[in-house]
Protein backbone atom coordinates (compact mmCIF):
# COMPACT_ATOMS: atom_id res chain seq x y z
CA UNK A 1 42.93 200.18 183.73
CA UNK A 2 39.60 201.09 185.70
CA UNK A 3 38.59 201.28 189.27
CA UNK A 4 35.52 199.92 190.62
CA UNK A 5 33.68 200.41 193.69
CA UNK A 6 31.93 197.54 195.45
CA UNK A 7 29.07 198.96 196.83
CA UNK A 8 26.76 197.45 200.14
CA UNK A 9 22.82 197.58 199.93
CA UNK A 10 22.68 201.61 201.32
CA UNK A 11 25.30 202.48 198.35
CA UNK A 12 28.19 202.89 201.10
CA UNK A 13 31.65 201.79 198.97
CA UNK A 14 33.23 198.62 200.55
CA UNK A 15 35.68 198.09 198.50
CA UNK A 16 37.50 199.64 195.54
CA UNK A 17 39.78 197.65 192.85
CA UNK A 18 41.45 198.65 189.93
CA UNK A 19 40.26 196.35 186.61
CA UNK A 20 41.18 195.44 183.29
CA UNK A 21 39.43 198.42 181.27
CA UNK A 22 37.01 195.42 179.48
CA UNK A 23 35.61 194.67 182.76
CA UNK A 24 32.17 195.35 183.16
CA UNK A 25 29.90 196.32 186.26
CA UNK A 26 27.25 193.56 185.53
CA UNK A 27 30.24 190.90 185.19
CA UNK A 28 31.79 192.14 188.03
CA UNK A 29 28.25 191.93 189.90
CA UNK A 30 28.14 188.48 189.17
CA UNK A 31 31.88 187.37 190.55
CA UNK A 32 31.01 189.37 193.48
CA UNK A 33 27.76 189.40 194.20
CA UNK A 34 27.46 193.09 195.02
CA UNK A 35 26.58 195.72 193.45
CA UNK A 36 28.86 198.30 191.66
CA UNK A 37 30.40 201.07 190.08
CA UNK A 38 33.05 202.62 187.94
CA UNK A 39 34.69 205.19 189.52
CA UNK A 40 37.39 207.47 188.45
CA UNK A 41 40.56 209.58 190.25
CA UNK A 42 40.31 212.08 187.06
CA UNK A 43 37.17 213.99 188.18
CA UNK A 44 37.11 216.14 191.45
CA UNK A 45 33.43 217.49 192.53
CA UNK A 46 32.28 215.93 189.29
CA UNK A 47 30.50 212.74 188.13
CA UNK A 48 31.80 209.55 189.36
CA UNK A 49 34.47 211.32 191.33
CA UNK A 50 36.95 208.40 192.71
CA UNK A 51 34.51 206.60 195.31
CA UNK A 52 36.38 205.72 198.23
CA UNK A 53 35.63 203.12 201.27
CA UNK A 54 32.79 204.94 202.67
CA UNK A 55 31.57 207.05 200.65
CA UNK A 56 27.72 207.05 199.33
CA UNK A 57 26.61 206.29 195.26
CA UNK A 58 24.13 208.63 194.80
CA UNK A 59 22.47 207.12 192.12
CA UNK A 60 20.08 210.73 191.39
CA UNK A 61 23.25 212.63 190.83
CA UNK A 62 25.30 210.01 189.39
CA UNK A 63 28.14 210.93 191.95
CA UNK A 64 29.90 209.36 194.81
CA UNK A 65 29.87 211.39 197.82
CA UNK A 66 32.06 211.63 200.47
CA UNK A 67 31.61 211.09 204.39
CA UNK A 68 30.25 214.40 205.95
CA UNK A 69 33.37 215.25 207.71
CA UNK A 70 31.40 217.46 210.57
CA UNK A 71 28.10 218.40 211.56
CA UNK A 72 28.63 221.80 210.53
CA UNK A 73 29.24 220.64 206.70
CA UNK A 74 26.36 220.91 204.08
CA UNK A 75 26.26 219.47 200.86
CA UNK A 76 27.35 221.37 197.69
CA UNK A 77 24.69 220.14 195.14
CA UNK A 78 26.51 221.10 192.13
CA UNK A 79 29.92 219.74 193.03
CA UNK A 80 28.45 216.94 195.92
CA UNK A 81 31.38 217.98 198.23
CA UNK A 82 30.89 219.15 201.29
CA UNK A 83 31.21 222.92 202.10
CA UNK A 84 32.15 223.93 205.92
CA UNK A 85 29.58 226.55 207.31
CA UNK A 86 30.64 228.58 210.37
């Protein structure tokens, strides 16, 4: 089984569903009509990290990154998570 995230015309996830593993993005694109990606719960801070409702494909990193959960939060470029700064 895979997960894919449907993904709107900024990257944002819509939509995630889990997939028969033979599934791929383009056919997937064409049922749909959106855009997609695979995504993954195995990784954390890592390529493809599980892309939830919300969060942004970066398509230069390869990653999905989540909602920036304050102001006060900058972005970890190694890991794409957001770090808390005081």
């Amino acid at each position: 089984m895979a997960y894919i995230a449907l993904l709107d015309s900024n990257n944002i996830v819509t939509e995630v569903y889990a997939i028969p593993d033979n599934v791929t993005e383009e056919r997937v694109t064409e049922v749909t009509g959106q855009n997609c990606k695979r995504t993954s719960y195995n990784t954390l801070g890592g390529v493809h990290m599980l892309g939830g409702c919300g969060y942004t494909y970066d398509e230069t990193r390869d990653a999905f990154i989540p909602p920036r959960p304050t102001d006060n939060a900058i972005l970890n470029e190694d890991t794409c998570l957001w770090e808390l700064v005081e």
